[in-house]
Protein backbone atom coordinates (compact mmCIF):
# COMPACT_ATOMS: atom_id res chain seq x y z
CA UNK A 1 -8.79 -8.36 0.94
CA UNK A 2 -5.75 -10.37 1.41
CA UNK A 3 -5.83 -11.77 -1.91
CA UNK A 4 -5.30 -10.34 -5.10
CA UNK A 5 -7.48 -11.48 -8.72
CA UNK A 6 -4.68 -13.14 -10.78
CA UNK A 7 -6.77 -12.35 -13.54
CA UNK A 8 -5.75 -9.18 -13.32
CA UNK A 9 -3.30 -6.92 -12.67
CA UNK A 10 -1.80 -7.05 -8.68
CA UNK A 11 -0.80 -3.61 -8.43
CA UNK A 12 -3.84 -1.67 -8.97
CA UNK A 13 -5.96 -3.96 -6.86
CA UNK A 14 -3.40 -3.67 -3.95
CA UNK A 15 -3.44 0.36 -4.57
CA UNK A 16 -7.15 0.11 -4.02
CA UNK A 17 -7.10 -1.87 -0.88
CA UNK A 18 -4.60 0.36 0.24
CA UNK A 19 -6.65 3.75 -0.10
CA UNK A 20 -9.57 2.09 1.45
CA UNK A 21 -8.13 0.92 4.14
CA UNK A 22 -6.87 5.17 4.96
CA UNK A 23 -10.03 6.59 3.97
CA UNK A 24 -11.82 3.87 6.33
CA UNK A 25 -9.55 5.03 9.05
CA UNK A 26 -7.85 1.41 9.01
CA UNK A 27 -4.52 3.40 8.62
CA UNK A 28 -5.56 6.69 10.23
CA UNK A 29 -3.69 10.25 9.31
CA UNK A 30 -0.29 9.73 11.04
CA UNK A 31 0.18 6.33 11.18
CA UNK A 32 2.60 3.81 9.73
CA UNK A 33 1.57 2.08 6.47
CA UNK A 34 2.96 -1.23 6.68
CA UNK A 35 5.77 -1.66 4.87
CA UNK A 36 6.57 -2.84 1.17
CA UNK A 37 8.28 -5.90 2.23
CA UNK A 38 4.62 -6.49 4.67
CA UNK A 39 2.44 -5.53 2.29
CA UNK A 40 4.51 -8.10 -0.37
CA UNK A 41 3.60 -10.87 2.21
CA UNK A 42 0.32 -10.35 2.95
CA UNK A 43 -0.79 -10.36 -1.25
CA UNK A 44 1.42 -13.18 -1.95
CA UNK A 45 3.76 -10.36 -4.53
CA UNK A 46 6.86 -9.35 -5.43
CA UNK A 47 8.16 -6.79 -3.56
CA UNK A 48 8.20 -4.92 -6.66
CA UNK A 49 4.77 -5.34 -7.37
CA UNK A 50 4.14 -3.97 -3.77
CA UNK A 51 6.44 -0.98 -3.85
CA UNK A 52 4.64 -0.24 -7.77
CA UNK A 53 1.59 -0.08 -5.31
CA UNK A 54 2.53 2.05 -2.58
CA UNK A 55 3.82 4.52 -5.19
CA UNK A 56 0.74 5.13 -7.02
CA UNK A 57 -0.68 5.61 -3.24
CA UNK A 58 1.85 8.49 -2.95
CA UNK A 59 0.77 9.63 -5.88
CA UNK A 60 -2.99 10.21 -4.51
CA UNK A 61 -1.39 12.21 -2.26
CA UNK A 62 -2.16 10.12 1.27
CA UNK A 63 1.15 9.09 1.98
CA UNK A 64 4.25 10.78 2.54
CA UNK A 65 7.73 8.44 2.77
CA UNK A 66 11.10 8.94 4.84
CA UNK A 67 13.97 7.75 4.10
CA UNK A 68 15.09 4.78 6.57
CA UNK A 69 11.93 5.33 8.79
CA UNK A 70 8.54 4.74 6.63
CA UNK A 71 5.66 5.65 4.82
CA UNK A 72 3.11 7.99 6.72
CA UNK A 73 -0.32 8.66 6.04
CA UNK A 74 -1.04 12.23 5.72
């Protein structure tokens, strides 16, 4: 899924490609998620709209971020 359903909200269809992707093993534990400015890119969204994603991925608990380097999944 590369696109998102402009019908609908971006966020929470790019939060749900997102977990799929780690619990598929796309992303596996340790790796780099891409990042906001990427993932922006590749659904055709703000960056916002992209960084509103990856947070609610945090939120799940997968990821963990650092500061200057990236977002990790756990």
């Amino acid at each position: 899924m590369s696109e998102v359903d402009r019908t609908r909200a971006a966020w929470p269809q790019i939060r749900d490609e997102l977990l799929r992707r780690i619990r598929e093993g796309e992303y596996p534990s340790g790796s780099k998620v891409p990042s906001v400015i990427a993932i922006a890119a590749e659904f055709g969204v703000a960056n916002s709209t992209a960084q509103r994603a990856m947070e609610a991925v945090r939120a799940e608990g997968l990821t963990r971020s650092e500061k200057g380097i990236g977002t990790f999944v756990l």
